[in-house]
PDB file of N, CA and C in Angstrom:
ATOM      1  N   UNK A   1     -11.670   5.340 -14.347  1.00  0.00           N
ATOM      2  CA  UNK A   1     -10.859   5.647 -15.500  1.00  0.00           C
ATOM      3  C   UNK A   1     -10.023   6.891 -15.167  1.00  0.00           C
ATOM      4  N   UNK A   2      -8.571   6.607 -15.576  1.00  0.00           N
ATOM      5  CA  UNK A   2      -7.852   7.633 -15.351  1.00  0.00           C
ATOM      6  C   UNK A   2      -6.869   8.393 -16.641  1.00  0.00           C
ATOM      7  N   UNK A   3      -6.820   9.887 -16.306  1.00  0.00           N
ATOM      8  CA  UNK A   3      -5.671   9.857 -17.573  1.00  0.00           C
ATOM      9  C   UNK A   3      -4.364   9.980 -17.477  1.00  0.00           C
ATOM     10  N   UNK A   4      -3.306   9.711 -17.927  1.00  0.00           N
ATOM     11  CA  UNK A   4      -2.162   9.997 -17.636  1.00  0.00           C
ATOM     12  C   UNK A   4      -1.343  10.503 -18.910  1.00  0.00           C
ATOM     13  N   UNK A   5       0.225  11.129 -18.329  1.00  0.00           N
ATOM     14  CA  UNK A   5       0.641  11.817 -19.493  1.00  0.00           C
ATOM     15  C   UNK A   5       2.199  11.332 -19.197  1.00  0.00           C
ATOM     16  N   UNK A   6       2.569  11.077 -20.461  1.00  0.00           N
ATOM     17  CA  UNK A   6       3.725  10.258 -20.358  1.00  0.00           C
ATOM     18  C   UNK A   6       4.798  10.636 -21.382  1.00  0.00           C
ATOM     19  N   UNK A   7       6.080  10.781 -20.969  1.00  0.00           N
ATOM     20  CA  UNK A   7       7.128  11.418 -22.320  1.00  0.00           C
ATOM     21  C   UNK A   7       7.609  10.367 -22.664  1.00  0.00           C
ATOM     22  N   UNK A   8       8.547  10.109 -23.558  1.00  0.00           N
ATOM     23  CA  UNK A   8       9.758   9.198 -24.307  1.00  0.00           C
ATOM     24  C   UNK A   8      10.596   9.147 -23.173  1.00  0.00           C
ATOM     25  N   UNK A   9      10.738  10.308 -22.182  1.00  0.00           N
ATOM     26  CA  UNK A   9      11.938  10.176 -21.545  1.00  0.00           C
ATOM     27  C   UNK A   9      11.628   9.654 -20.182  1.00  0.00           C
ATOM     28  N   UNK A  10       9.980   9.960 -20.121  1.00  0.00           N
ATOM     29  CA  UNK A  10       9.746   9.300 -18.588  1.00  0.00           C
ATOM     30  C   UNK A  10       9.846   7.763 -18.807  1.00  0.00           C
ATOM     31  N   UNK A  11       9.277   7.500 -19.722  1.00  0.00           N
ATOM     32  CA  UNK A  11       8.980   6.046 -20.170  1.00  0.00           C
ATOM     33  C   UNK A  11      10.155   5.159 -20.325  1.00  0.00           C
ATOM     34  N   UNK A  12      11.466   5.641 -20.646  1.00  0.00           N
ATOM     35  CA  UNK A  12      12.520   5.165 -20.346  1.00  0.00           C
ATOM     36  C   UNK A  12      13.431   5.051 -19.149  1.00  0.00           C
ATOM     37  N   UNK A  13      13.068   6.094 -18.548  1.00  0.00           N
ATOM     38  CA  UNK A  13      13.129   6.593 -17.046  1.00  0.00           C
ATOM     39  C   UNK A  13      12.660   4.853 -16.160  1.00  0.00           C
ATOM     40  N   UNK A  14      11.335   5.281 -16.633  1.00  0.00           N
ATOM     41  CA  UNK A  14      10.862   4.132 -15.778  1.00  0.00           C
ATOM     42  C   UNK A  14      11.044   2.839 -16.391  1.00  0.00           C
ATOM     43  N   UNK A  15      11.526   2.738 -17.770  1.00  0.00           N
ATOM     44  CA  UNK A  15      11.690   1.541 -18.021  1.00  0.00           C
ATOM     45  C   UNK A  15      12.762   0.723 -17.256  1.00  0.00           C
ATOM     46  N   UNK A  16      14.116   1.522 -17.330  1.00  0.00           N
ATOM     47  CA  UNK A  16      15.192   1.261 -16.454  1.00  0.00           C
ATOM     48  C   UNK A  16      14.671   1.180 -14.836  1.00  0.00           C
ATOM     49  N   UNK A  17      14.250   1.781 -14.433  1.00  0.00           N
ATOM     50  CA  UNK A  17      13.828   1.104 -12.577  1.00  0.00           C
ATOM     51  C   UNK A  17      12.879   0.347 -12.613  1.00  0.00           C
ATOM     52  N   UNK A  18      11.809   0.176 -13.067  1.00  0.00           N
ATOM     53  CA  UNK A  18      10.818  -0.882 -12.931  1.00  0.00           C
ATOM     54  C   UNK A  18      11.619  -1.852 -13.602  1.00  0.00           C
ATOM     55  N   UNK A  19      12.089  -2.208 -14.607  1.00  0.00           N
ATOM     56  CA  UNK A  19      12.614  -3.532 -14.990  1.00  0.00           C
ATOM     57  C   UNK A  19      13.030  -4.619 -14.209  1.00  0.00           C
ATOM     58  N   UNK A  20      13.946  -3.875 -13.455  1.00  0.00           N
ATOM     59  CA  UNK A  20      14.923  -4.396 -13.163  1.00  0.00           C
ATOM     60  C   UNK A  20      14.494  -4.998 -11.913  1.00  0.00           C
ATOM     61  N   UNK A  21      13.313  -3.975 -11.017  1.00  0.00           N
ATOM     62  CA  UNK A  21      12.717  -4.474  -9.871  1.00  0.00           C
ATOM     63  C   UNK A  21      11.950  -5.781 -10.659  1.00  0.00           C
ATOM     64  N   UNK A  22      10.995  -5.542 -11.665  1.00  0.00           N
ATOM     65  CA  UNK A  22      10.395  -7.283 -11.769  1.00  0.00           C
ATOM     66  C   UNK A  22      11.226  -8.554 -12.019  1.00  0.00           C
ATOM     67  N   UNK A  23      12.344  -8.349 -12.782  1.00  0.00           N
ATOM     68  CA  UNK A  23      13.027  -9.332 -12.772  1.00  0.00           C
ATOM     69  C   UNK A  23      13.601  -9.769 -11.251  1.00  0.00           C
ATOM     70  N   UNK A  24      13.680  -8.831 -10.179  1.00  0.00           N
ATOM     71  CA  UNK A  24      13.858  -9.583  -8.942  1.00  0.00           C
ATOM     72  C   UNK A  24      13.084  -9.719  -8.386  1.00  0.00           C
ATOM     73  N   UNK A  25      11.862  -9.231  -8.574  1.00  0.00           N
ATOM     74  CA  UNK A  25      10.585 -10.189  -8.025  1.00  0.00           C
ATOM     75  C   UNK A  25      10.384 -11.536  -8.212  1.00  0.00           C
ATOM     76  N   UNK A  26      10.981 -11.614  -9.598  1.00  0.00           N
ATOM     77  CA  UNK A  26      10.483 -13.033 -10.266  1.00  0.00           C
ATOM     78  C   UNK A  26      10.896 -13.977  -9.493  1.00  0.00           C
ATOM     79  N   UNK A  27      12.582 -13.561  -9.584  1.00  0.00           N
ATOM     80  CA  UNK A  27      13.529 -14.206  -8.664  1.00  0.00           C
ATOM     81  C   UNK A  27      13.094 -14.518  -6.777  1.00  0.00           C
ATOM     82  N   UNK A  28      12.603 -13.602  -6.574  1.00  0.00           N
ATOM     83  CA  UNK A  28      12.466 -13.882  -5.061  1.00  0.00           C
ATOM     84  C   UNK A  28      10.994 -14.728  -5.005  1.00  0.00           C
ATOM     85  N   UNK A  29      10.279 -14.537  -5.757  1.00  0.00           N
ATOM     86  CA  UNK A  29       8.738 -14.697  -5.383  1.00  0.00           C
ATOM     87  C   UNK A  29       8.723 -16.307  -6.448  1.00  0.00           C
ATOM     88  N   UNK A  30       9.644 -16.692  -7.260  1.00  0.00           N
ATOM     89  CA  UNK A  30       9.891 -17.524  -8.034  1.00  0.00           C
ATOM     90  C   UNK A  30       8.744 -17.999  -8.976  1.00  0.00           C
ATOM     91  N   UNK A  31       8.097 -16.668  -9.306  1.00  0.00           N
ATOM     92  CA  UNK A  31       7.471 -16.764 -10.432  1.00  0.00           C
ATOM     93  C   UNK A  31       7.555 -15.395 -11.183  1.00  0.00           C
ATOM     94  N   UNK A  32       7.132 -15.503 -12.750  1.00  0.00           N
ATOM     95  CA  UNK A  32       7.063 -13.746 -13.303  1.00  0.00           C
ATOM     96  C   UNK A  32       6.116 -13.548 -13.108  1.00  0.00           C
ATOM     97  N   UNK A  33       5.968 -12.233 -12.286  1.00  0.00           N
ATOM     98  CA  UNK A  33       4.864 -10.857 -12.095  1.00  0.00           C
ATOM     99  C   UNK A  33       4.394 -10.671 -14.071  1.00  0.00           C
ATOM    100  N   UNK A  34       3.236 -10.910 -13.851  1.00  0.00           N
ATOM    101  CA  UNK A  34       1.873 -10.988 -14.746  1.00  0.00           C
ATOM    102  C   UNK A  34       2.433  -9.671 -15.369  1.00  0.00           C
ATOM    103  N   UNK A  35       2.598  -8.491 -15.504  1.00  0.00           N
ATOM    104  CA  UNK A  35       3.265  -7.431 -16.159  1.00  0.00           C
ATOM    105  C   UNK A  35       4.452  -7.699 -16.434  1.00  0.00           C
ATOM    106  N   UNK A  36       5.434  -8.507 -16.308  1.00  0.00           N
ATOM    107  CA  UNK A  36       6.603  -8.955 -16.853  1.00  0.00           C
ATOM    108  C   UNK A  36       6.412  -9.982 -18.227  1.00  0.00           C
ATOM    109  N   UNK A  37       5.159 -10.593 -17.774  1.00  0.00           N
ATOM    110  CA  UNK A  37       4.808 -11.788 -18.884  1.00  0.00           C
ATOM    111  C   UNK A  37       4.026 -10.923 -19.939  1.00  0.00           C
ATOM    112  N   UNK A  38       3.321 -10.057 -19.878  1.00  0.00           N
ATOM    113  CA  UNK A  38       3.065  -9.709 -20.678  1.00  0.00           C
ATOM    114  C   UNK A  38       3.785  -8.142 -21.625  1.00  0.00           C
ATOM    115  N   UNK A  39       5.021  -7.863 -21.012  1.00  0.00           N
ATOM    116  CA  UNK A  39       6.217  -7.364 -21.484  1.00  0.00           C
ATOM    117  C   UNK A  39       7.011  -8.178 -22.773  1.00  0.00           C
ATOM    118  N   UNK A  40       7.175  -9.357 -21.929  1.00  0.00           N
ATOM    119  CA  UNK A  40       7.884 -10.479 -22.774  1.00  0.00           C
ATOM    120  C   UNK A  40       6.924 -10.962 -23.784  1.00  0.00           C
ATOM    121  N   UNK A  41       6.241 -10.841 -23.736  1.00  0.00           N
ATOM    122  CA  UNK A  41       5.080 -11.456 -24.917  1.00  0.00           C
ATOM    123  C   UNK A  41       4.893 -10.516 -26.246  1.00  0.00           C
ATOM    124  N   UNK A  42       4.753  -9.100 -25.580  1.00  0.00           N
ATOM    125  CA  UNK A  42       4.742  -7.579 -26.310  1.00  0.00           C
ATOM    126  C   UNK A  42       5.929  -7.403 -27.055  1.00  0.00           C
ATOM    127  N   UNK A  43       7.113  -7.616 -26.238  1.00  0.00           N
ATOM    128  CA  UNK A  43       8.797  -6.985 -26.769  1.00  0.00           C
ATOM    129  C   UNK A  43       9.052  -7.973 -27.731  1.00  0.00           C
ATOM    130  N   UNK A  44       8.836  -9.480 -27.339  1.00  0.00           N
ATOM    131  CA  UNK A  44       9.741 -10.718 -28.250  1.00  0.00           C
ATOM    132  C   UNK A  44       9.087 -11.445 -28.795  1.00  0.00           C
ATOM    133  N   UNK A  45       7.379 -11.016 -28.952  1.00  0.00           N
ATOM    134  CA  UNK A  45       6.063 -11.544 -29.828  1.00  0.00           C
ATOM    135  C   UNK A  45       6.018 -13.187 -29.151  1.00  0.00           C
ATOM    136  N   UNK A  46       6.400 -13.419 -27.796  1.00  0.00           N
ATOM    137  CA  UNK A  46       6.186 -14.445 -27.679  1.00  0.00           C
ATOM    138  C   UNK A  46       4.759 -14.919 -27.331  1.00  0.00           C
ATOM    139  N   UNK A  47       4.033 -16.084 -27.759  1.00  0.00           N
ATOM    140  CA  UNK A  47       2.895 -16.979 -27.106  1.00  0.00           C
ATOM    141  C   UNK A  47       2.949 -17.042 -25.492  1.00  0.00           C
ATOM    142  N   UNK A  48       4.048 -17.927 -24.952  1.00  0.00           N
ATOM    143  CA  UNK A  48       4.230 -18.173 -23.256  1.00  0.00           C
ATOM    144  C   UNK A  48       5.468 -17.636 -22.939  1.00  0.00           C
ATOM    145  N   UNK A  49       5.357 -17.281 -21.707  1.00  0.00           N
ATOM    146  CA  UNK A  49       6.652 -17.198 -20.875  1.00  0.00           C
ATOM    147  C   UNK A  49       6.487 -18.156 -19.513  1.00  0.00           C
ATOM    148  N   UNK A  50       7.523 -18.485 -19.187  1.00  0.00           N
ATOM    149  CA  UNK A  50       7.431 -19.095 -17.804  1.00  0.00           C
ATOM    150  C   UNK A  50       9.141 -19.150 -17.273  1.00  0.00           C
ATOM    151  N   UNK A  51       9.114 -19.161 -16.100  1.00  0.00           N
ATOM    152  CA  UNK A  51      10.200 -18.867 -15.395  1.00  0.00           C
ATOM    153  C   UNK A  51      10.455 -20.435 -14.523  1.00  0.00           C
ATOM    154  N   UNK A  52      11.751 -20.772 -14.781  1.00  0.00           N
ATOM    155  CA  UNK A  52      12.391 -22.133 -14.236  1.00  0.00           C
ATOM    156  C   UNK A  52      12.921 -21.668 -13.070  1.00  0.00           C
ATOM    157  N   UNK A  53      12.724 -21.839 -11.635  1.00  0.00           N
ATOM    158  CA  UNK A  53      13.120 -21.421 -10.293  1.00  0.00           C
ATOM    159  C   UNK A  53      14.444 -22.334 -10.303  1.00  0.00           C
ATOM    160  N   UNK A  54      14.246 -23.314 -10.615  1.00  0.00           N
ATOM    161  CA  UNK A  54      15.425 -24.004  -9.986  1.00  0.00           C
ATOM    162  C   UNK A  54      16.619 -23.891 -11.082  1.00  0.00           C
ATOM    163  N   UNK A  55      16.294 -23.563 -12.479  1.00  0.00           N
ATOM    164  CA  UNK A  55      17.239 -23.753 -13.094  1.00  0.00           C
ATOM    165  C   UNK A  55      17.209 -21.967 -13.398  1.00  0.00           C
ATOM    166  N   UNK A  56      16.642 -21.134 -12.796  1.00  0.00           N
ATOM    167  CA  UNK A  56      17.057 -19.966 -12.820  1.00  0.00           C
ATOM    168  C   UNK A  56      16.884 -19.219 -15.069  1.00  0.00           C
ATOM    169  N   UNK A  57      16.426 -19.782 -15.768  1.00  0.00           N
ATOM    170  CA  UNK A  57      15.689 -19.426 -16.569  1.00  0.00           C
ATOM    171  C   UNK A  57      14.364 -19.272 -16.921  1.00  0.00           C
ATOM    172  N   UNK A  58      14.353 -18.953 -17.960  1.00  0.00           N
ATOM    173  CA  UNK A  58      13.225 -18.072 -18.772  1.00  0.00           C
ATOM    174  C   UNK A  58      13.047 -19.049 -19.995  1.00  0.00           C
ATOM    175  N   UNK A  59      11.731 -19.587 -20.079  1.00  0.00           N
ATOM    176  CA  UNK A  59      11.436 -20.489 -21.275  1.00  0.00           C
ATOM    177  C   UNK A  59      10.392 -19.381 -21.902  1.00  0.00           C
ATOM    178  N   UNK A  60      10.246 -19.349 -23.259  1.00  0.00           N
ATOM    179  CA  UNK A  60       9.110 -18.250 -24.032  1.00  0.00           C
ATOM    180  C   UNK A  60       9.230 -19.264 -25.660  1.00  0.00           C
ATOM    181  N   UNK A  61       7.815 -18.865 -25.764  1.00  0.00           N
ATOM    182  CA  UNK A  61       7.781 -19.747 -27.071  1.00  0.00           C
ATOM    183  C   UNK A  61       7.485 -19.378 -28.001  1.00  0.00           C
ATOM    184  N   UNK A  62       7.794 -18.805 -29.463  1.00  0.00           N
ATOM    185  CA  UNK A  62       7.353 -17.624 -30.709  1.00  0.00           C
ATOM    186  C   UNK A  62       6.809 -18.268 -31.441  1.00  0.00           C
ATOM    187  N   UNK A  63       5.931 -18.557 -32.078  1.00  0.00           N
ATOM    188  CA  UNK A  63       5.415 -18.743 -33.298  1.00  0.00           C
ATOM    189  C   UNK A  63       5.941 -18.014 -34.332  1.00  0.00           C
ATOM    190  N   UNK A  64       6.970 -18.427 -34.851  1.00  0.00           N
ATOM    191  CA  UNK A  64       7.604 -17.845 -36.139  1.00  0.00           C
ATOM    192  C   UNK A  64       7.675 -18.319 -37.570  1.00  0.00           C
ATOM    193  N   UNK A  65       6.260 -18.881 -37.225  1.00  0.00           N
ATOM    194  CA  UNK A  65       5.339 -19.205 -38.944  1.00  0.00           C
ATOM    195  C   UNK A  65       5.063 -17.699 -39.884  1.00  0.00           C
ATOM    196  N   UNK A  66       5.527 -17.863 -40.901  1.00  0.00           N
ATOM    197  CA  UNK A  66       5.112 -16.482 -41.971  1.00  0.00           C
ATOM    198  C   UNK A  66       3.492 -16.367 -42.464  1.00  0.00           C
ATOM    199  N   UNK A  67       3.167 -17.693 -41.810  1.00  0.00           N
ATOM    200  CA  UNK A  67       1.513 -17.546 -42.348  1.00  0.00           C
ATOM    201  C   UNK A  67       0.860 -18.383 -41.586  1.00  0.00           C
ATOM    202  N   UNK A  68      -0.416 -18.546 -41.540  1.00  0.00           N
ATOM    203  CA  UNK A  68      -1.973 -18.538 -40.975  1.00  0.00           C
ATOM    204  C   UNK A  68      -1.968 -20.018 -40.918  1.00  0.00           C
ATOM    205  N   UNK A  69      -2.090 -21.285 -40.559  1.00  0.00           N
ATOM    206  CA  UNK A  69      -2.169 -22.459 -40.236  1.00  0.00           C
ATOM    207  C   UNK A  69      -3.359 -22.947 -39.642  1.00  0.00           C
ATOM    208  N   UNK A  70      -4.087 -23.341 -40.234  1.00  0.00           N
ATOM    209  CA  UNK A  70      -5.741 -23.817 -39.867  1.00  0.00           C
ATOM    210  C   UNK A  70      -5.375 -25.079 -38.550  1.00  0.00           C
ATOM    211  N   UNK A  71      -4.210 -25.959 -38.301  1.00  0.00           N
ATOM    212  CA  UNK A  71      -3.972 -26.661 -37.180  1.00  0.00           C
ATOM    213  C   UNK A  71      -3.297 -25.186 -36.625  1.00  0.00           C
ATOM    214  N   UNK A  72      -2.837 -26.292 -35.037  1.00  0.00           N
ATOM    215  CA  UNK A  72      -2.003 -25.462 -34.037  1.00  0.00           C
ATOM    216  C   UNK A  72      -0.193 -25.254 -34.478  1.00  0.00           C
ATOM    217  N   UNK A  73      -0.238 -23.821 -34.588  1.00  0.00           N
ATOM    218  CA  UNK A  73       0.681 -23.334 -34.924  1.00  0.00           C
ATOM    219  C   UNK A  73       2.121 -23.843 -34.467  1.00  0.00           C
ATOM    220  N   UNK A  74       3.324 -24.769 -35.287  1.00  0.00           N
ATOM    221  CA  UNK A  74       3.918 -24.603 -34.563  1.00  0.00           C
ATOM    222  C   UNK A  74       5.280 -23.966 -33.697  1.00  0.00           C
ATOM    223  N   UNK A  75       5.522 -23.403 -32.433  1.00  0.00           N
ATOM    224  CA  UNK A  75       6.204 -22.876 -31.619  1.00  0.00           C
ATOM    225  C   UNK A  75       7.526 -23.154 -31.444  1.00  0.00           C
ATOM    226  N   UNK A  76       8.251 -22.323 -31.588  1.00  0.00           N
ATOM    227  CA  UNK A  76       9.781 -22.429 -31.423  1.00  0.00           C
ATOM    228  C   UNK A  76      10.038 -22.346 -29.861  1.00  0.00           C
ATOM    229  N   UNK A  77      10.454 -22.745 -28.692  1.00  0.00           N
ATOM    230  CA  UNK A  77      11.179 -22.300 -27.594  1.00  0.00           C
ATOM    231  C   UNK A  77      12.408 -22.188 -27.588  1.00  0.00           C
ATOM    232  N   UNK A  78      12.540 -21.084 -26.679  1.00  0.00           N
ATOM    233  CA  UNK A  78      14.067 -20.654 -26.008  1.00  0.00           C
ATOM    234  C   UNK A  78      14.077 -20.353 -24.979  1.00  0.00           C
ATOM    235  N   UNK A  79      14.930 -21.057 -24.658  1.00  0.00           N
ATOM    236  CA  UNK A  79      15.471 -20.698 -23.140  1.00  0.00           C
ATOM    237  C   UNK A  79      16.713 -19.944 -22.916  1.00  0.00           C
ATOM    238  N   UNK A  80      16.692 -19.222 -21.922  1.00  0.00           N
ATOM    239  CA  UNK A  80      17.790 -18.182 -21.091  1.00  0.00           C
ATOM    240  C   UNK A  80      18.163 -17.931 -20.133  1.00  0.00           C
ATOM    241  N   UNK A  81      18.871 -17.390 -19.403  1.00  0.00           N
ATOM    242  CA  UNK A  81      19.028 -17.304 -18.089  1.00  0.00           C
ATOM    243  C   UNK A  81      18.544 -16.401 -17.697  1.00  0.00           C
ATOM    244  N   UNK A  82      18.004 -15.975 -16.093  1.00  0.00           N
ATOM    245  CA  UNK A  82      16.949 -14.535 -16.400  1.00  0.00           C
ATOM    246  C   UNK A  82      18.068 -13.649 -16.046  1.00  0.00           C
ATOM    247  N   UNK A  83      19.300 -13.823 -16.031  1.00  0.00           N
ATOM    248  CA  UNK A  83      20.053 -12.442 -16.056  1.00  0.00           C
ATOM    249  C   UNK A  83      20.767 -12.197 -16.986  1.00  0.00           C
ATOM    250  N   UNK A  84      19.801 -12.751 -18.563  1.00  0.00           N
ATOM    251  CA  UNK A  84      19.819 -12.067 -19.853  1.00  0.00           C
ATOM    252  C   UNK A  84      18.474 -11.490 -20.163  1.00  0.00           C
ATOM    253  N   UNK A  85      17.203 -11.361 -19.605  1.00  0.00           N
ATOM    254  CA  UNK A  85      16.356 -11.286 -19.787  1.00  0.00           C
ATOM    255  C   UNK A  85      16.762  -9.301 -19.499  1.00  0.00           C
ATOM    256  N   UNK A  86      16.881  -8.876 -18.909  1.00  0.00           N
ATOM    257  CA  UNK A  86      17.088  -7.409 -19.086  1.00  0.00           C
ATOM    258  C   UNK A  86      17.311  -7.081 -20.334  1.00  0.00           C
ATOM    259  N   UNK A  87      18.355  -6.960 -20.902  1.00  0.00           N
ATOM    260  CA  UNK A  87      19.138  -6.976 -21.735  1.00  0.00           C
ATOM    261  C   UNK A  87      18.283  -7.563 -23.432  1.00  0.00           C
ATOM    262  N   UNK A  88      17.963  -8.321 -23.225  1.00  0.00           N
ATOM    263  CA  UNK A  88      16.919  -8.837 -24.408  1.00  0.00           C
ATOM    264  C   UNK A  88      16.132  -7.799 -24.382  1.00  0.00           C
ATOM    265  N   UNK A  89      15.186  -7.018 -23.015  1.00  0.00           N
ATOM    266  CA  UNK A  89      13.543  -6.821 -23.129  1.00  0.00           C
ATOM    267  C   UNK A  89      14.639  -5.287 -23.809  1.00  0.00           C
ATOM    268  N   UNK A  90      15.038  -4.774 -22.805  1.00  0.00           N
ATOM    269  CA  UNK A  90      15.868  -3.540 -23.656  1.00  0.00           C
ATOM    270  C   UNK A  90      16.509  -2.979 -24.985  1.00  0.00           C
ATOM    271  N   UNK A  91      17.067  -4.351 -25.226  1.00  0.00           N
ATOM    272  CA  UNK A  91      17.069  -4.037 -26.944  1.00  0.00           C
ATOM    273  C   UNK A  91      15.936  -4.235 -27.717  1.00  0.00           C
ATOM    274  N   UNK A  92      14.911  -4.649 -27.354  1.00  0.00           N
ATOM    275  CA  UNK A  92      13.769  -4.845 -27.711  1.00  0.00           C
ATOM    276  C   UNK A  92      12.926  -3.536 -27.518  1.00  0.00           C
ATOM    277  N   UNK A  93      13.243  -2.656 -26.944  1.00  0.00           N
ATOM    278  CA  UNK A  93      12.300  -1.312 -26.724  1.00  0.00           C
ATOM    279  C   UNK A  93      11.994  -0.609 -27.635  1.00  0.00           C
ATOM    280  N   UNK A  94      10.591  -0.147 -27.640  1.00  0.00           N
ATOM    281  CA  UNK A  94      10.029   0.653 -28.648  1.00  0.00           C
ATOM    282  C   UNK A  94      10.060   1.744 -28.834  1.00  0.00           C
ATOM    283  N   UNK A  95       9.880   2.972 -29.650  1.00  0.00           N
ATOM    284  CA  UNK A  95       9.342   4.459 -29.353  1.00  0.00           C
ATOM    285  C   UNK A  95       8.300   4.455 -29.978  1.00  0.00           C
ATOM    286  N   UNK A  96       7.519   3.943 -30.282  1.00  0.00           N
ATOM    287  CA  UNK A  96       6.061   3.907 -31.281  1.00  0.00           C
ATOM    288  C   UNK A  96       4.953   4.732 -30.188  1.00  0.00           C
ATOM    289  N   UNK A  97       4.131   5.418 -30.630  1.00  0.00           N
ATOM    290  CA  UNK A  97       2.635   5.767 -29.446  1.00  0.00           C
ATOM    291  C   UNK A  97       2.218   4.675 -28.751  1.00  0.00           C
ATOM    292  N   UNK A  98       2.000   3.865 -29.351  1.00  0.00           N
ATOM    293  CA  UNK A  98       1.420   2.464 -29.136  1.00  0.00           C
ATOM    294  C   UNK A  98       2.383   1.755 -28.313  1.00  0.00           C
ATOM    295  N   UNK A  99       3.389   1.380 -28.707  1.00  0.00           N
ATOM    296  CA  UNK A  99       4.288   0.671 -27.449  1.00  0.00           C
ATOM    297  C   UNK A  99       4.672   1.419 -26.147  1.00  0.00           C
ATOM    298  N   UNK A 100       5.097   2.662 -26.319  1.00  0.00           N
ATOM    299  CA  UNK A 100       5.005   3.755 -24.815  1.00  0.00           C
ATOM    300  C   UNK A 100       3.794   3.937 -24.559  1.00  0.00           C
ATOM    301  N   UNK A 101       2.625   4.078 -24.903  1.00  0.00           N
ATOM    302  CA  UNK A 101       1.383   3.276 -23.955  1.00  0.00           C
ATOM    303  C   UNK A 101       1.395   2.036 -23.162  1.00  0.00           C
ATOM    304  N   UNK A 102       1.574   1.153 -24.131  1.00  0.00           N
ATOM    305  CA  UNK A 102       1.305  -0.054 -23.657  1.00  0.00           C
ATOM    306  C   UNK A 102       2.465  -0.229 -22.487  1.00  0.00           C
ATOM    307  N   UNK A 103       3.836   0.058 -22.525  1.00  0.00           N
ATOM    308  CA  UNK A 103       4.856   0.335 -21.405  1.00  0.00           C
ATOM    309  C   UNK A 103       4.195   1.091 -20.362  1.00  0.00           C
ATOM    310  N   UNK A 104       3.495   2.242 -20.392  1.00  0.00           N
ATOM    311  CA  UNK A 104       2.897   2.798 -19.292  1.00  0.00           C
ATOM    312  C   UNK A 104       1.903   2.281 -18.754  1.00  0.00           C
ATOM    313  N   UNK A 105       1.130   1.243 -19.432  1.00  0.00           N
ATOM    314  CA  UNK A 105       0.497   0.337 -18.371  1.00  0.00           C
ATOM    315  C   UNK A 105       0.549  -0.408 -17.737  1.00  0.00           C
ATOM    316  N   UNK A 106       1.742  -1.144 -18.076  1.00  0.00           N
ATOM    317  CA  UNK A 106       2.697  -2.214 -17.609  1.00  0.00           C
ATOM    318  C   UNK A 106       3.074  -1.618 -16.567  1.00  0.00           C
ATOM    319  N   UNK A 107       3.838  -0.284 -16.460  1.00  0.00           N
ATOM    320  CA  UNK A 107       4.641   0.278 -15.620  1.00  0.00           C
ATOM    321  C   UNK A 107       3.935   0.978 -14.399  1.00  0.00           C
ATOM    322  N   UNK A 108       3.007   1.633 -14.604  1.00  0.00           N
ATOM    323  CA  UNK A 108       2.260   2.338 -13.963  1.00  0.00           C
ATOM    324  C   UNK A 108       1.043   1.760 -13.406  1.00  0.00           C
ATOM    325  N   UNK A 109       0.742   0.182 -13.715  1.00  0.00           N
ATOM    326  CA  UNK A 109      -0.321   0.127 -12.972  1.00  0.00           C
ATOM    327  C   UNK A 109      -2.184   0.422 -13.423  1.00  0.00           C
ATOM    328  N   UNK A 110      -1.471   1.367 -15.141  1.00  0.00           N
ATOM    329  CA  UNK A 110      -3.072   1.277 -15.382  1.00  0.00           C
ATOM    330  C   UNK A 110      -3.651  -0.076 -15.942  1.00  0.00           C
ATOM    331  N   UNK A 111      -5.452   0.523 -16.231  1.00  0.00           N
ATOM    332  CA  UNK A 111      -5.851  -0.482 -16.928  1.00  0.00           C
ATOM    333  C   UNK A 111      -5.825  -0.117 -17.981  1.00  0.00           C
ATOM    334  N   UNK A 112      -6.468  -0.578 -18.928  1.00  0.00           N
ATOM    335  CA  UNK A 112      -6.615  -0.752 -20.530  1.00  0.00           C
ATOM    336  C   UNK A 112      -7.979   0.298 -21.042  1.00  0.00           C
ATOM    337  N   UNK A 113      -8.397   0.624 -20.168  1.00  0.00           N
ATOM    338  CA  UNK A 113      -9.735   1.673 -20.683  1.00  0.00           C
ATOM    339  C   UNK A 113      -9.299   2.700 -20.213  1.00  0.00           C
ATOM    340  N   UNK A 114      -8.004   2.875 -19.341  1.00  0.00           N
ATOM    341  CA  UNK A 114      -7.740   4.445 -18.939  1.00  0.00           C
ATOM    342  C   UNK A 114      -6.616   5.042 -19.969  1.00  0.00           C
ATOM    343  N   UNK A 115      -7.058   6.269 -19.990  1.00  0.00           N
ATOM    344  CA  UNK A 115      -6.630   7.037 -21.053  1.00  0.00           C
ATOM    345  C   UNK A 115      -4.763   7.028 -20.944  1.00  0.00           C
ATOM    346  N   UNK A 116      -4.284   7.143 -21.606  1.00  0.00           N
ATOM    347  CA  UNK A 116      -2.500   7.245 -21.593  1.00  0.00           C
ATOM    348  C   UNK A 116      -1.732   7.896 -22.717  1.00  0.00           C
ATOM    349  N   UNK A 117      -1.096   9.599 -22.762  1.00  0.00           N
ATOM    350  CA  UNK A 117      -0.886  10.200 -23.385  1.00  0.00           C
ATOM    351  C   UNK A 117       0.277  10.362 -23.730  1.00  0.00           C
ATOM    352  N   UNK A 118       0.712   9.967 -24.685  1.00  0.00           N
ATOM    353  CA  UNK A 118       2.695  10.075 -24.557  1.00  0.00           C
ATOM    354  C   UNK A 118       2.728  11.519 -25.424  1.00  0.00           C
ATOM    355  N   UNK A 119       3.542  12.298 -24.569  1.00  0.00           N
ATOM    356  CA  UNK A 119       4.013  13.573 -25.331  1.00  0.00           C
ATOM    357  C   UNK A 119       5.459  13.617 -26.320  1.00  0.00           C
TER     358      UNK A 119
END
């Protein structure tokens, strides 16, 4: 367990260079890096993400029911191209404690039981 200490400004700092490197991971390695999927899940409340290699998009699916459904909920998809996917996760950014945590674990590599302090 580790602690770390994190500003508004580092966290944006690094939001802008790490981003941009996973989205070309995705691209080269032709799948999304597991911290990208769960970015996209966090920023745009989506259920799935998955990445189309050949057609060079981004499928993600929201459940945008206003209420509780005893069957399986059902899911809206959208698709994009992933060189709108920047641009989406970015206007999507938080300043909450809670979301610049959860960005610094994404970003940095921690786990979920190590401590993360946004100043």
């Amino acid at each position: 367990m580790t602690t770390t200490y994190v500003s508004q400004n580092d966290m944006r700092s690094l939001w802008k260079t790490s981003l941009g490197k996973m989205i070309e991971s995705c691209r080269v390695n032709k799948n999304l890096p597991e911290g990208l999927v769960e970015l996209i899940k966090h920023n745009l409340f989506a259920k799935y993400a998955s990445y189309n290699a050949h057609l060079d998009k981004i499928e993600i699916g929201v459940n945008e029911s206003k209420q509780s459904v005893a069957s399986y909920p059902e899911i809206t998809v959208y698709n994009f191209p992933l060189d709108e996917l920047e641009g989406k996760l970015t206007a999507s950014f938080q300043t909450t404690r809670r979301d610049l945590e959860f960005y610094a674990r994404i970003f940095k590599g921690k786990e979920f039981n190590d401590y993360i302090f946004v100043l």
